[in-house]
Protein backbone atom coordinates (compact mmCIF):
# COMPACT_ATOMS: atom_id res chain seq x y z
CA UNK A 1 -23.61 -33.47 -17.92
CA UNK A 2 -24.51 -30.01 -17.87
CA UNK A 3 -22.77 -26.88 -18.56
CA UNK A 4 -21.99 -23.88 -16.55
CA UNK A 5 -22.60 -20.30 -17.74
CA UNK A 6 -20.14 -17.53 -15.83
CA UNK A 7 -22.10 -14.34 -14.25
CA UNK A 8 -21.88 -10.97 -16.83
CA UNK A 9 -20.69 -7.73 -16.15
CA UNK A 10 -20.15 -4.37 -18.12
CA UNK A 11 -16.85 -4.77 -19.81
CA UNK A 12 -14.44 -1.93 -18.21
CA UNK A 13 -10.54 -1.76 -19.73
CA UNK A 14 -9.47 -1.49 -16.18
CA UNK A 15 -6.61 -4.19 -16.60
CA UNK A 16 -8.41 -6.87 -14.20
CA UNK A 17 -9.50 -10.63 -15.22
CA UNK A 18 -12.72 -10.66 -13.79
CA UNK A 19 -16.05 -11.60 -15.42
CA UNK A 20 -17.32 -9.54 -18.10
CA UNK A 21 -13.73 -8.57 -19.09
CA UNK A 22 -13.09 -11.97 -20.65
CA UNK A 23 -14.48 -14.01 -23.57
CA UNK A 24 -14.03 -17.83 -22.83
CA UNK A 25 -16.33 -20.49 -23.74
CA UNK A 26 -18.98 -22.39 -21.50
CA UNK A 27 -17.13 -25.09 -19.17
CA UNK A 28 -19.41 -28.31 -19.03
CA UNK A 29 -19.17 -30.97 -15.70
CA UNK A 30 -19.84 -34.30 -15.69
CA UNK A 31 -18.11 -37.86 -15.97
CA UNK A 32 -15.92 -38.90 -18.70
CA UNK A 33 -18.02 -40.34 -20.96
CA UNK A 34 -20.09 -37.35 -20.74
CA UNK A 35 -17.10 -35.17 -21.33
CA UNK A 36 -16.28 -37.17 -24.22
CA UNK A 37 -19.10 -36.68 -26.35
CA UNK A 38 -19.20 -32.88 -25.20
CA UNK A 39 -15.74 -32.48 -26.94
CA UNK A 40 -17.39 -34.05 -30.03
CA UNK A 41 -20.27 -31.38 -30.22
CA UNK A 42 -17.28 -28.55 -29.93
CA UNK A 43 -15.59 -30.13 -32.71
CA UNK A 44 -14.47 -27.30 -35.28
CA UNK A 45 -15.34 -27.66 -38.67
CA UNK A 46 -13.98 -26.75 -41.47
CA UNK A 47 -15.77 -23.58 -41.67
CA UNK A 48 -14.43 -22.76 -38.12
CA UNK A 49 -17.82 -23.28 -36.68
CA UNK A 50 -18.42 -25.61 -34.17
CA UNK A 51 -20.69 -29.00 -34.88
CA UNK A 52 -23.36 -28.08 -32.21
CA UNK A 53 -23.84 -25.04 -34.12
CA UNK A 54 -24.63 -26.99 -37.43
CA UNK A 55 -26.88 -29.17 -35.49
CA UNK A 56 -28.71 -26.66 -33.74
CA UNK A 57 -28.94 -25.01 -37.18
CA UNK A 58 -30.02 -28.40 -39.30
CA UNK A 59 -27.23 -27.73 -41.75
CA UNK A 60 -26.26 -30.07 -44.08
CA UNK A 61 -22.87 -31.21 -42.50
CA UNK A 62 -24.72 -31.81 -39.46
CA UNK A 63 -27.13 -33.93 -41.44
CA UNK A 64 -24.82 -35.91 -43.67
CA UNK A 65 -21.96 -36.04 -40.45
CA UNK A 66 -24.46 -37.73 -38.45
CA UNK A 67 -25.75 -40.27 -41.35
CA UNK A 68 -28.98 -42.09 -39.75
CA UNK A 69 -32.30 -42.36 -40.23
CA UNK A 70 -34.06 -38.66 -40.03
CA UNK A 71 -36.45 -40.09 -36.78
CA UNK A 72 -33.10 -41.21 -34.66
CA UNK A 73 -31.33 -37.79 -36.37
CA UNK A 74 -34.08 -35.89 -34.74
CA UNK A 75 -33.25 -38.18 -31.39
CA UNK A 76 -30.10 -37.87 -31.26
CA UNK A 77 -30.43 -33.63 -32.04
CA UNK A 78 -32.94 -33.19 -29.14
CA UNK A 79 -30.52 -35.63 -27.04
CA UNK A 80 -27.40 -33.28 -27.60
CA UNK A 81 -29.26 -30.07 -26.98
CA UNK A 82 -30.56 -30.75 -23.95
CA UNK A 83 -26.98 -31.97 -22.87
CA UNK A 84 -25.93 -28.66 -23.57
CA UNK A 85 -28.59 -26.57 -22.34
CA UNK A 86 -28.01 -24.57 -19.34
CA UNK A 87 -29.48 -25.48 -16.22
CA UNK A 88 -31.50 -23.37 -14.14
CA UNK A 89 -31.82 -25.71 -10.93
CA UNK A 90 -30.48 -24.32 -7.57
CA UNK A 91 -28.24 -27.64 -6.20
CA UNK A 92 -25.82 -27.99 -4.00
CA UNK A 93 -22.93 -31.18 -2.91
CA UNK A 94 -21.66 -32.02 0.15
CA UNK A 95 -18.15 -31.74 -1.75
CA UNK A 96 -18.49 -27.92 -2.27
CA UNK A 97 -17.22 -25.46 0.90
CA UNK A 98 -20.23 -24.67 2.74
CA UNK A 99 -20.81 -20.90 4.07
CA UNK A 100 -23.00 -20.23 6.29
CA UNK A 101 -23.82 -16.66 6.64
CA UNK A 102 -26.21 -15.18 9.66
CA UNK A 103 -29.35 -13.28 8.39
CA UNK A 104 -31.39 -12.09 11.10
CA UNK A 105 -31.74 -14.80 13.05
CA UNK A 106 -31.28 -17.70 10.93
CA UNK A 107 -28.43 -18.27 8.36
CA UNK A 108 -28.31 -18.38 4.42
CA UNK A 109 -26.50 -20.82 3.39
CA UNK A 110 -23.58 -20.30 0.79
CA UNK A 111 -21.88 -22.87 -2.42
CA UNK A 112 -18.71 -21.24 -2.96
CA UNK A 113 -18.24 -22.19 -6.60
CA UNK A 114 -14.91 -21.30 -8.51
CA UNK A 115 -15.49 -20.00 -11.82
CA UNK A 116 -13.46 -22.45 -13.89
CA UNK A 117 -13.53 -20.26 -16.97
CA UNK A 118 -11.71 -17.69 -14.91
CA UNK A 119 -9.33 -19.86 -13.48
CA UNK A 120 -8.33 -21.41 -16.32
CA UNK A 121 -8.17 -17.94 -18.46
CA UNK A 122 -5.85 -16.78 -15.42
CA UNK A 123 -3.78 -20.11 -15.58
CA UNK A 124 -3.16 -19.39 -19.30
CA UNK A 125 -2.04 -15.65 -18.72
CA UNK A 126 0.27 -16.57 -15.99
CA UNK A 127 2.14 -19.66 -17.81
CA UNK A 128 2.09 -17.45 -21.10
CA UNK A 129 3.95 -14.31 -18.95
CA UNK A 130 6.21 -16.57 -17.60
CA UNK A 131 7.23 -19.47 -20.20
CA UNK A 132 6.51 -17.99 -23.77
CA UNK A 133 8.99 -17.86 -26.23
CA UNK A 134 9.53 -14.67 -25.82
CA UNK A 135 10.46 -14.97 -22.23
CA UNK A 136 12.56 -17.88 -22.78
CA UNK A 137 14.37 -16.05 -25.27
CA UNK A 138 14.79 -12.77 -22.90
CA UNK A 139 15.80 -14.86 -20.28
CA UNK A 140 18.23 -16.58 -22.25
CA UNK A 141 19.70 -13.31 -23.17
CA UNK A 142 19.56 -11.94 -19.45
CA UNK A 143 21.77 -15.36 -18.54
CA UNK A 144 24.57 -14.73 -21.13
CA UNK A 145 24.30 -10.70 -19.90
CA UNK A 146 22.72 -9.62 -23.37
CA UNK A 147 20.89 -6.68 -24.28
CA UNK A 148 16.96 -7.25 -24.42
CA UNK A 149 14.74 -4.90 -26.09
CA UNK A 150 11.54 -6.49 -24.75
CA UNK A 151 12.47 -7.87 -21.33
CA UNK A 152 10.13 -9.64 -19.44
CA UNK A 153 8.07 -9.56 -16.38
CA UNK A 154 7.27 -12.50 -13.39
CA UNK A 155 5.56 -13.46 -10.52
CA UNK A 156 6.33 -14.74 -7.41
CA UNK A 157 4.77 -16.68 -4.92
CA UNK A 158 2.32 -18.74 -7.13
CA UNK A 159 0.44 -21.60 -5.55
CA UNK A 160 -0.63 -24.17 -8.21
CA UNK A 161 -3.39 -26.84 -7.10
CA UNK A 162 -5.04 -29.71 -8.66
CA UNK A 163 -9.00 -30.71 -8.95
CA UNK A 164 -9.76 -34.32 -9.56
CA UNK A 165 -6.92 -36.16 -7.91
CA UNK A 166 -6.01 -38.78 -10.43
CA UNK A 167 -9.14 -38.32 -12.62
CA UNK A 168 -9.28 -34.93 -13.38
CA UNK A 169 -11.31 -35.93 -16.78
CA UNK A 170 -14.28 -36.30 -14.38
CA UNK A 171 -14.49 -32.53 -13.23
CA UNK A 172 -14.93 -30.42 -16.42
CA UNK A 173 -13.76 -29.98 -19.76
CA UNK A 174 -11.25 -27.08 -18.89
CA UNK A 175 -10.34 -29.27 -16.16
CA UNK A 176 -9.54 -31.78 -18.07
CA UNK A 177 -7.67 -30.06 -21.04
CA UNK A 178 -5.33 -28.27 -17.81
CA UNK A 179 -4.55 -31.80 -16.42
CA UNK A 180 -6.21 -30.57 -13.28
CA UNK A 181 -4.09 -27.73 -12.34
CA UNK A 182 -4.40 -24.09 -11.60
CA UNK A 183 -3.19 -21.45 -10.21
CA UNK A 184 -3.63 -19.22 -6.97
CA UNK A 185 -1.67 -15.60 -6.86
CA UNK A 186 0.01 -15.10 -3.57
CA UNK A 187 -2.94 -13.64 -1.72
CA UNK A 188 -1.30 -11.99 1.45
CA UNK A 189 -1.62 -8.74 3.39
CA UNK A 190 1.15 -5.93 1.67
CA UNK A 191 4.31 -5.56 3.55
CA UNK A 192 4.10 -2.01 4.69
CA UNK A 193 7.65 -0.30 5.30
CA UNK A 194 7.81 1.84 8.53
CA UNK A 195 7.78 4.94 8.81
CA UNK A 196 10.05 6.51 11.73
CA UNK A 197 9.86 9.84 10.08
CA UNK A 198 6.79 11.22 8.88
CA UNK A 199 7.32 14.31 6.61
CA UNK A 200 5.04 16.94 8.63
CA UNK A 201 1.78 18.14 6.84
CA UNK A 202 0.94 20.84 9.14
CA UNK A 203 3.43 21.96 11.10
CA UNK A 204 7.15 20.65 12.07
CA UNK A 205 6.73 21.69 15.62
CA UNK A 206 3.36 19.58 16.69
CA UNK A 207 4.26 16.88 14.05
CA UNK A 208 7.92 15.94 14.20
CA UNK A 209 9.01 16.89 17.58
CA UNK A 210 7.49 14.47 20.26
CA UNK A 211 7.62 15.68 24.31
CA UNK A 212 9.05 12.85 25.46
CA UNK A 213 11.94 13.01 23.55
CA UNK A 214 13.27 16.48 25.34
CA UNK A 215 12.01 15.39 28.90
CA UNK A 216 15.08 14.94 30.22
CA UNK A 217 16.64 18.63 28.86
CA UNK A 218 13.50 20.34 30.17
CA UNK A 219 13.68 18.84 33.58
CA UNK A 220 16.99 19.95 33.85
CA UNK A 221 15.90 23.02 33.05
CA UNK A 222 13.18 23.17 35.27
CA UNK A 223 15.59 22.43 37.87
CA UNK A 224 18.08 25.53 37.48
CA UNK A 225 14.94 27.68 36.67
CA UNK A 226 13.75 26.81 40.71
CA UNK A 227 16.89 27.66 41.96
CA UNK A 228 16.28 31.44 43.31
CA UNK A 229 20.06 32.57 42.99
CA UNK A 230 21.54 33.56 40.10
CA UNK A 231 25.40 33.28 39.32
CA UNK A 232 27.05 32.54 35.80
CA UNK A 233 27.35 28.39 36.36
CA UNK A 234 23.48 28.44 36.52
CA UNK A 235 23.22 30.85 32.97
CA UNK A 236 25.69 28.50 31.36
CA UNK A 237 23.73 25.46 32.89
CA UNK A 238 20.80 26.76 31.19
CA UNK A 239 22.28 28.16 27.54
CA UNK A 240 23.58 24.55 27.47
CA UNK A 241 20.56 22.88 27.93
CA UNK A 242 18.83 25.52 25.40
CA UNK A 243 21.76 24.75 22.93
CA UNK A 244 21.34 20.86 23.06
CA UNK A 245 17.38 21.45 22.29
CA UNK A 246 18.52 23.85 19.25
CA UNK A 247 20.54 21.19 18.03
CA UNK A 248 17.96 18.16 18.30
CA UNK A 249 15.93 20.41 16.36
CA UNK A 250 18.62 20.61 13.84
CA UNK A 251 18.98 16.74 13.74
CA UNK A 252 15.50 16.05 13.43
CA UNK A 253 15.26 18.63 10.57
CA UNK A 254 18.30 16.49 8.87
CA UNK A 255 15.88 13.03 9.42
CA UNK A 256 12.78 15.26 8.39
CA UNK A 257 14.81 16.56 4.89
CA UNK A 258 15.42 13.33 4.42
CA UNK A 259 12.36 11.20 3.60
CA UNK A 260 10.71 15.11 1.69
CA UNK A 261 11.33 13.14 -1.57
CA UNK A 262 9.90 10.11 -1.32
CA UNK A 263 6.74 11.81 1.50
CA UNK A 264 6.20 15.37 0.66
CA UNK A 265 3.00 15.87 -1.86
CA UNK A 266 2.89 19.97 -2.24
CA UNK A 267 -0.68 19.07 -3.75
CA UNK A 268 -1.79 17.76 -0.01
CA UNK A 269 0.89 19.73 2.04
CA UNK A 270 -0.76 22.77 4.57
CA UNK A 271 3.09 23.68 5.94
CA UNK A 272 3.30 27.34 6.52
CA UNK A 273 5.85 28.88 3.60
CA UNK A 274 8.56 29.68 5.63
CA UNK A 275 8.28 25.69 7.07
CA UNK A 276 8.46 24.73 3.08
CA UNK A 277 11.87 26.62 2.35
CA UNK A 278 13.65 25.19 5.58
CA UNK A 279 12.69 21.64 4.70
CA UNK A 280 11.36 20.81 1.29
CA UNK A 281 14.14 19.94 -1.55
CA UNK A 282 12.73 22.09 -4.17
CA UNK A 283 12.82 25.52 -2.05
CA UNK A 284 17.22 24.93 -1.70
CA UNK A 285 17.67 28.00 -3.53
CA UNK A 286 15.38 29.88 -1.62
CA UNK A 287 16.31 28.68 1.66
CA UNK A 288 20.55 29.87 0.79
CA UNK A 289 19.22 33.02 -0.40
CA UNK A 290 16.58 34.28 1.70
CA UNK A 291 16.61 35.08 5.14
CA UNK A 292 13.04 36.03 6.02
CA UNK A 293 11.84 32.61 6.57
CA UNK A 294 14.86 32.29 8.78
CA UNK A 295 13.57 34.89 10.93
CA UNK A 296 10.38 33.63 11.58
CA UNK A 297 11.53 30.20 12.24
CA UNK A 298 13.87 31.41 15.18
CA UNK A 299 10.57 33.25 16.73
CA UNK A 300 8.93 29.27 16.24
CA UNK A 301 11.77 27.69 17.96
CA UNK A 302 11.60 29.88 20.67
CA UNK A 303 7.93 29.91 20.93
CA UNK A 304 8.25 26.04 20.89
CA UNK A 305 10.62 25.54 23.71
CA UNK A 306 8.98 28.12 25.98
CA UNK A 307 5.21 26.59 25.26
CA UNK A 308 6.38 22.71 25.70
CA UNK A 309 8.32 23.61 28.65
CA UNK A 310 5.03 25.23 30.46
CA UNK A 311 3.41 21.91 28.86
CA UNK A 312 5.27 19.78 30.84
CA UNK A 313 5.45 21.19 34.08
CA UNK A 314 1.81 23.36 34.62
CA UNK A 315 1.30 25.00 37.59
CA UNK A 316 5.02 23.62 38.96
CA UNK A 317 6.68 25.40 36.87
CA UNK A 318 8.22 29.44 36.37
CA UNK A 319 6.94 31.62 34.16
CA UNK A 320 8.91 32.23 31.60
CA UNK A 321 8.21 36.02 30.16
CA UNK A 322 8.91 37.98 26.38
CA UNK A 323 12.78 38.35 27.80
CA UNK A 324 13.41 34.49 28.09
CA UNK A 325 11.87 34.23 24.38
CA UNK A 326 14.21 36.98 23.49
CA UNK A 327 17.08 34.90 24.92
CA UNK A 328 16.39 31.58 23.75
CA UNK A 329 15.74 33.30 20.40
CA UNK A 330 19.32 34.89 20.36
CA UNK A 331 20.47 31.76 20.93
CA UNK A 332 18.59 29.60 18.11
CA UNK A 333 19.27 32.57 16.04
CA UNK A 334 23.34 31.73 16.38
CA UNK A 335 22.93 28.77 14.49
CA UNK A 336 21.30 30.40 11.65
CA UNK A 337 23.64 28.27 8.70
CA UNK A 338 22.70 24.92 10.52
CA UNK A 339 19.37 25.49 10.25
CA UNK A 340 19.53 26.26 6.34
């Protein structure tokens, strides 16, 4: 039998179970009969000190406990010492996972060990948050719809295995005094939700509104903007088209509003101030009683659909001059109240 010491860190309140955060006591492996007479040298006495300590120390419990002869009492000392003295030995077993990790050109090769003292410590704190009597109690009054003052938390998705098979007794003293069984958290990537609509940190314009959403409306207008007559079916052709981008814009503002809550971080945010009133929650007031920001956003609308329709067609396409921005400008700037 010998025991197994667990690896020391600097103790940091940071809420984890990890090593160095804990205070358990030294597992031991071995067989069962081993096991057996380590449970006798962490007997408790009645001074709430363990018998290995007395031993270690001579006392006189230790000495009168023991009752031989003081050659075999000096035998049997230096026999239980040295079953619990730590040891240093680098082994290995064909029964622990082998790792083999590539260094250079050759591998190290790797005993992944499980640090029972952990385990078990983590077994404890899980069956303790979920079956105390406390939680019994609060789930007891959560059945029969009662007020709790407490409540109580759980956890989901817990794997519990088992070491030893049907002789657990022959792993290690913690396994032993568990039956065998632990427990494994649920160990999986998080479930991201999706984002369709990403709350702009720059600008609406670049972020929010994608080209090949409006394809279709600016080939259509690319179309009546080649014809080279003009007659008042083509202008209404092409104020229609212009309207239905003014009112995407207005729907995706709607989508955009709606996720500022839960996205928008004014600590992060680089949106221009008059962007911030037309979309962020906490500029409402503003954005009814203002009109300046309303201004300049009718100059970015038309800016927008004049640049992305150049975007999309290059060199094919007609130059569109200040008096188209003027008119597309007039136009966004009709629908001033949807766009508060």
């Amino acid at each position: 039998m010998h025991s197994v010491t667990q690896p020391c860190r600097k103790v940091t309140i940071d809420g984890y179970l990890r090593s160095g955060n804990i205070n358990v006591e030294t597992d031991a492996l071995g067989n069962a009969a081993a096991l057996d007479v380590y449970k006798f040298l962490t007997l408790v006495m009645e001074d709430g000190r363990k018998l290995i300590d007395h031993i270690q120390e001579d006392s006189e419990l230790a000495v009168s406990l023991l009752d031989v002869q003081p050659e075999a009492y000096q035998m049997l000392k230096d026999g239980f010492l040295s079953m619990i003295k730590p040891n240093k030995e680098a082994i290995t077993s064909s029964k622990i996972k082998q790792v083999y990790f590539p260094v250079l050109d050759s591998y190290h090769q790797l005993s992944l060990l499980t640090p029972s003292g952990i385990l078990y410590e983590l077994k404890k704190r899980v069956d303790n948050l979920r079956f105390s009597e406390e939680v019994k109690t609060s789930r007891e009054q959560r059945r029969n719809n009662n007020y709790s003052e407490t409540g109580f938390s759980d956890l989901y998705g817990i794997t519990t295995i088992a070491y030893g098979g049907t002789k657990p007794q022959n792993i290690s003293v913690f396994n032993n005094q568990n039956g065998g069984k632990a427990h494994l958290l649920l160990s999986m990537p998080p479930q991201l939700k999706r984002r369709d609509i990403r709350f702009p940190k720059h600008d609406f314009f670049h972020e929010s509104l994608h080209f090949y959403e409006y394809r279709e409306v600016f080939d259509s207008l690319n179309k009546l903007f080649k014809i080279d007559y003009n007659n008042i079916h083509i202008r209404e052709g092409r104020d229609n088209h212009l309207q239905d981008l003014v009112d995407r814009i207005v729907d995706k503002m709607w989508s955009v509003r709606a996720v500022c809550q839960e996205q928008y971080r004014p600590e992060y945010s680089q949106l221009k101030p008059h962007q911030k009133i037309w979309l962020c929650d906490e500029y409402q007031q503003s954005r009814q009683d203002e009109d300046e920001w309303l201004d300049k956003l009718c100059h970015e609308i038309s800016r927008w659909i004049i640049t992305t329709y150049e975007k999309f067609w290059g060199k094919h396409t007609s130059k569109l001059g200040e008096a188209e921005r003027l008119h597309i400008h007039n136009i966004a700037n009709k629908d001033r109240e949807a766009l508060r």
